[in-house]
PDB file of N, CA and C in Angstrom:
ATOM      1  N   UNK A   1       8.379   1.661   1.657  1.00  0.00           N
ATOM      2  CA  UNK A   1       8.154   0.250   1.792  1.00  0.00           C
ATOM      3  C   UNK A   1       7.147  -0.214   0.744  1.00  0.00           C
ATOM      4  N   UNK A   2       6.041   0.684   0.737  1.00  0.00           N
ATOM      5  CA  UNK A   2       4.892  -0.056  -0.238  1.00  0.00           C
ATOM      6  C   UNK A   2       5.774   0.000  -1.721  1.00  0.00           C
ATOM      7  N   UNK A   3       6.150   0.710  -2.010  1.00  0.00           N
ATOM      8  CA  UNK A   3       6.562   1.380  -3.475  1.00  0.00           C
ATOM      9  C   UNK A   3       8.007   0.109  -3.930  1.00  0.00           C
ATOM     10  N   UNK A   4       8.564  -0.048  -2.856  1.00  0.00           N
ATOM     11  CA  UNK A   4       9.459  -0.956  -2.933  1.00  0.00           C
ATOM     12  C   UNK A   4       9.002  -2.784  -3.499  1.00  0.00           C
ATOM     13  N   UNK A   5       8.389  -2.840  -2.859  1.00  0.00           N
ATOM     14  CA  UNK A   5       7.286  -4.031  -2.853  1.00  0.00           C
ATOM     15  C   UNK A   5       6.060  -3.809  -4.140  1.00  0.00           C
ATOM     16  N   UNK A   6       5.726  -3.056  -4.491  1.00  0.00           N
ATOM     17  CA  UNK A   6       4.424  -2.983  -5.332  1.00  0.00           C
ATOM     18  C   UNK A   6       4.460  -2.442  -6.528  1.00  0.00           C
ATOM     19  N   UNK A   7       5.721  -1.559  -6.186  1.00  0.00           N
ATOM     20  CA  UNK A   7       6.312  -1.140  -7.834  1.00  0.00           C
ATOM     21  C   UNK A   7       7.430  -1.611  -8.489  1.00  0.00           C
ATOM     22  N   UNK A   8       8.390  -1.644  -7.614  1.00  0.00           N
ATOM     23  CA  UNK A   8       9.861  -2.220  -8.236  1.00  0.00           C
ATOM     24  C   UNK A   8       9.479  -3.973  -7.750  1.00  0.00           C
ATOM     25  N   UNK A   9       8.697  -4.469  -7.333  1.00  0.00           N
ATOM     26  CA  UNK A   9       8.372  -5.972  -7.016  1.00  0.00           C
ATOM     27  C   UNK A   9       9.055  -6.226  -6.431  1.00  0.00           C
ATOM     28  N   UNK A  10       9.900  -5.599  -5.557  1.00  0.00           N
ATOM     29  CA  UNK A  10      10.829  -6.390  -4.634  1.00  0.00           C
ATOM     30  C   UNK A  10      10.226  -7.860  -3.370  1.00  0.00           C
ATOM     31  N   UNK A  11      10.463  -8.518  -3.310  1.00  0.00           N
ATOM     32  CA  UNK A  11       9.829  -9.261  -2.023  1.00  0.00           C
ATOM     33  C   UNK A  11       9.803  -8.961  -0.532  1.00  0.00           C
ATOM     34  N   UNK A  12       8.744  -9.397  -0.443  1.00  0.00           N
ATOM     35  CA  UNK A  12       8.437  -8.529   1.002  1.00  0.00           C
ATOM     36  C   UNK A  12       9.045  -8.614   2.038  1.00  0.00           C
ATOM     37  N   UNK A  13      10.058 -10.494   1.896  1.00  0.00           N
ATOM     38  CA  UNK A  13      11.210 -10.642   3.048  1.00  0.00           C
ATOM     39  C   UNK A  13      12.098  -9.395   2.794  1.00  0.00           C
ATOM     40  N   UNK A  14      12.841  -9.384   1.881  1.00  0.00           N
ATOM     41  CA  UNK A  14      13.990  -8.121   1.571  1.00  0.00           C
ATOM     42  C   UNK A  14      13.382  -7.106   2.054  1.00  0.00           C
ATOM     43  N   UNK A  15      11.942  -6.457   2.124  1.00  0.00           N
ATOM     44  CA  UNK A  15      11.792  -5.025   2.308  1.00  0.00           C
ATOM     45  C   UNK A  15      11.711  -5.110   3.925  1.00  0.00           C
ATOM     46  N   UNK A  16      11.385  -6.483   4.034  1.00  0.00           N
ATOM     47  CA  UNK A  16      10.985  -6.798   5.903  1.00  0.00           C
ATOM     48  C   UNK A  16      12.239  -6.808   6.607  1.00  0.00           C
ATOM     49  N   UNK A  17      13.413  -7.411   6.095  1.00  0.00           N
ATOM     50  CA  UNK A  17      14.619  -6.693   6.966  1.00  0.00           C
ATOM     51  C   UNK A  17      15.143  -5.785   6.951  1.00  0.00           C
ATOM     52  N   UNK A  18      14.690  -5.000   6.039  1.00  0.00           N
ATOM     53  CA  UNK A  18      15.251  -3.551   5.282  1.00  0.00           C
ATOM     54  C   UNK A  18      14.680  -2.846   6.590  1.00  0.00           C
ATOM     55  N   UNK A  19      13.558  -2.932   6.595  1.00  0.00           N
ATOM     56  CA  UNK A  19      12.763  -2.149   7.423  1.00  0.00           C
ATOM     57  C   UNK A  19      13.031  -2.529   9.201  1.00  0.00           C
ATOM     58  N   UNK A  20      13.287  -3.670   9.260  1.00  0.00           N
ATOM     59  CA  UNK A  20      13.606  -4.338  11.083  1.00  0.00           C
ATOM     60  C   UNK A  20      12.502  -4.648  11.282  1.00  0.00           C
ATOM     61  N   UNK A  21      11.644  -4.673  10.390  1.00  0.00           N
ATOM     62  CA  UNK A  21      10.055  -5.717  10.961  1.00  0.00           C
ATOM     63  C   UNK A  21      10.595  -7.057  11.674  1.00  0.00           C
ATOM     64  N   UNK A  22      10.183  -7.725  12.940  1.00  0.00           N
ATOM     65  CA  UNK A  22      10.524  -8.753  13.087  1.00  0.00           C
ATOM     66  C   UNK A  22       9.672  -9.875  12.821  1.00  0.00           C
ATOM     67  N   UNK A  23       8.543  -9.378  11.998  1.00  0.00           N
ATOM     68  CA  UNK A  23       7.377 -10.512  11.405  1.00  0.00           C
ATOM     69  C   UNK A  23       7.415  -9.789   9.986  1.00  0.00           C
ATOM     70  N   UNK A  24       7.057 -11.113   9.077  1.00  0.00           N
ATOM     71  CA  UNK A  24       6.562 -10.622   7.656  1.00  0.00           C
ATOM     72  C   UNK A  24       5.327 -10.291   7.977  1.00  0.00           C
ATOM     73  N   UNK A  25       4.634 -10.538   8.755  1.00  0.00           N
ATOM     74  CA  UNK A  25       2.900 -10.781   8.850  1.00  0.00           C
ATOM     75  C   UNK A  25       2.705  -8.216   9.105  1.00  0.00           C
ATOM     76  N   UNK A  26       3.993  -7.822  10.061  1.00  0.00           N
ATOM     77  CA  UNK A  26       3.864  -6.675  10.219  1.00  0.00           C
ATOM     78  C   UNK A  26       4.378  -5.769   8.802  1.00  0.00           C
ATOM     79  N   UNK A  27       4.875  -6.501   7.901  1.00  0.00           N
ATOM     80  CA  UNK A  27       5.496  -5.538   6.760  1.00  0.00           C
ATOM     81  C   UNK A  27       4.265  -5.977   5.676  1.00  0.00           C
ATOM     82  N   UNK A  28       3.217  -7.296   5.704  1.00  0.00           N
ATOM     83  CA  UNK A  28       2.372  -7.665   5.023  1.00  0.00           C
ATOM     84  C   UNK A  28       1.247  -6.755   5.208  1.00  0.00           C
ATOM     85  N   UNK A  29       0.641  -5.863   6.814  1.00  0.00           N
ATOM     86  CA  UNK A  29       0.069  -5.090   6.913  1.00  0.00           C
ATOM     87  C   UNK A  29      -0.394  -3.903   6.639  1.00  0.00           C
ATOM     88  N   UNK A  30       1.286  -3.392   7.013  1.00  0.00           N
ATOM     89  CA  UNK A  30       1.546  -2.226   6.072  1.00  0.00           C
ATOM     90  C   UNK A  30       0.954  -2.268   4.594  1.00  0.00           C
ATOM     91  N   UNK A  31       1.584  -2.997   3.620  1.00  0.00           N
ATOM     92  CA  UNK A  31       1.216  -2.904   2.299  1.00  0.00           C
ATOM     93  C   UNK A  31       0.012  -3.209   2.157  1.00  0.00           C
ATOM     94  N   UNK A  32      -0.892  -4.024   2.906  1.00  0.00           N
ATOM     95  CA  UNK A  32      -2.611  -3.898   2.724  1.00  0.00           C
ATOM     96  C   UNK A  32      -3.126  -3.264   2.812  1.00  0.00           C
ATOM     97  N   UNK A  33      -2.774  -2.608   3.756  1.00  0.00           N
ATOM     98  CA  UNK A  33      -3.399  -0.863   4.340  1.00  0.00           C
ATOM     99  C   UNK A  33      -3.279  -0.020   3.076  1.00  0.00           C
ATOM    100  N   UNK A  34      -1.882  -0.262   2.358  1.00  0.00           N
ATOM    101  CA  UNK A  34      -2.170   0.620   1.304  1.00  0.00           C
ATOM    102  C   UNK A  34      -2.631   0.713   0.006  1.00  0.00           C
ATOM    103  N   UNK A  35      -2.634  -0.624  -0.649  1.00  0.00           N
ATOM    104  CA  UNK A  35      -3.758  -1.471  -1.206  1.00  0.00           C
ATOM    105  C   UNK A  35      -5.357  -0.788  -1.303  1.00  0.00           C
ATOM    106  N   UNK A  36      -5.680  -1.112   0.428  1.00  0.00           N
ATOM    107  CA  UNK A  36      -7.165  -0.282   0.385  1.00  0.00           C
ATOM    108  C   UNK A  36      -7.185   0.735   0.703  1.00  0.00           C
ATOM    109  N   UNK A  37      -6.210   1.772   0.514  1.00  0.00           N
ATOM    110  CA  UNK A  37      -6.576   3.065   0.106  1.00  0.00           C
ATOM    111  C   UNK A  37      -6.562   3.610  -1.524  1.00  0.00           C
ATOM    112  N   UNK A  38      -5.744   2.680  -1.581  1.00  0.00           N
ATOM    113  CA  UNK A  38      -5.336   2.589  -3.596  1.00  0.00           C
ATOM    114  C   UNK A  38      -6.495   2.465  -4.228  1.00  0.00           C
ATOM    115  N   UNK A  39      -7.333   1.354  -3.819  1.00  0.00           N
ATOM    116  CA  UNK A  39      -8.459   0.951  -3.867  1.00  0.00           C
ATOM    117  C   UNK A  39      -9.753   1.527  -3.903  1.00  0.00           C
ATOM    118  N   UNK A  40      -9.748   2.543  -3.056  1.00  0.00           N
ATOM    119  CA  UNK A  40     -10.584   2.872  -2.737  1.00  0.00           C
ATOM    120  C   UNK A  40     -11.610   3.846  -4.028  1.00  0.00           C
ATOM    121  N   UNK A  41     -12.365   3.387  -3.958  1.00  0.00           N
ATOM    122  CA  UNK A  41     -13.740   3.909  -5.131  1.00  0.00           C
ATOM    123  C   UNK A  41     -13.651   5.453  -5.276  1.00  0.00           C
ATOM    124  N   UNK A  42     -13.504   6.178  -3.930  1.00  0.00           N
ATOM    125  CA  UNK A  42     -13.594   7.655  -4.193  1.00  0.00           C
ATOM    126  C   UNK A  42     -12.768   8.286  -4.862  1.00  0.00           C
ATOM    127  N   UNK A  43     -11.737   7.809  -4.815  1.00  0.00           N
ATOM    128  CA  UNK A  43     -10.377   8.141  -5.415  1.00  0.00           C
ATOM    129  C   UNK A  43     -10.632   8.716  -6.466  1.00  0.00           C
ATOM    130  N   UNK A  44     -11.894   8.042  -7.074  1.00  0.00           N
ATOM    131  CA  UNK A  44     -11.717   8.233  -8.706  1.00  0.00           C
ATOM    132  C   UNK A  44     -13.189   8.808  -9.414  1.00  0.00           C
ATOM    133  N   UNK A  45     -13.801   9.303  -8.058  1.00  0.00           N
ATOM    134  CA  UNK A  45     -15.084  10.160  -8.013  1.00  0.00           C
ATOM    135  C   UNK A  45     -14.440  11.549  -8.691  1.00  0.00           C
ATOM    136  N   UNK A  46     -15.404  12.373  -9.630  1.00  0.00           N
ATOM    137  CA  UNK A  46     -14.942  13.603 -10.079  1.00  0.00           C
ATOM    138  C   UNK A  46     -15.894  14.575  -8.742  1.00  0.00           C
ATOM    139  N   UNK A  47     -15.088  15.223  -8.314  1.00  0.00           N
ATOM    140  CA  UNK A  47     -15.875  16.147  -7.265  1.00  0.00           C
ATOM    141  C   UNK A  47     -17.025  17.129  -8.021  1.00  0.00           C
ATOM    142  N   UNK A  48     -16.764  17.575  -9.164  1.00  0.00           N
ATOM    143  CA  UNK A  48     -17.469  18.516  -9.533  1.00  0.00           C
ATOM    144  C   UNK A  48     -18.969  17.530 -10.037  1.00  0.00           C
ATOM    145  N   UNK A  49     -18.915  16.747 -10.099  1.00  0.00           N
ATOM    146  CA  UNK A  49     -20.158  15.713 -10.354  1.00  0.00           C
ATOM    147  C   UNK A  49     -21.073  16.210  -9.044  1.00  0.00           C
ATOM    148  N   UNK A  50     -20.539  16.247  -7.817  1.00  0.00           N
ATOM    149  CA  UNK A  50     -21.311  16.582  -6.496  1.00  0.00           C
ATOM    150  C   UNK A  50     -21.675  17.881  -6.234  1.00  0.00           C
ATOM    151  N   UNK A  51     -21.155  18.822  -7.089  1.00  0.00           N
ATOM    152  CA  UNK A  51     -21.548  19.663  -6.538  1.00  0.00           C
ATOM    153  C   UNK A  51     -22.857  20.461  -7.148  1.00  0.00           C
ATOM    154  N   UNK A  52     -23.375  21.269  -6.827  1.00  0.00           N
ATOM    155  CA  UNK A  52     -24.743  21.802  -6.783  1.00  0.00           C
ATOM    156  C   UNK A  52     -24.404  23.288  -7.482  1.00  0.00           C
TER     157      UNK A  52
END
């Protein structure tokens, strides 16, 4: 679903009946959720920086 929507740009109605969401607001969730993990700062922390 995210990849559909965020990479190939499909719109989120098309991926929302694709999927049987019966709200856009529940297929809009989904893809935020994954957004802020995409997002997220650590992601892009080098581990070996932390270590001792």
């Amino acid at each position: 679903m995210n990849y559909s929507v965020m990479e190939l740009g499909l719109p989120i109605e098309q991926v929302q009946h694709t999927v049987g969401h019966s709200s856009r607001t529940t297929t809009e969730g989904y893809v935020s959720k994954h957004l802020q993990k995409k997002n997220d700062a650590s992601l892009h922390w080098n581990e070996s920086e932390f270590t001792i």
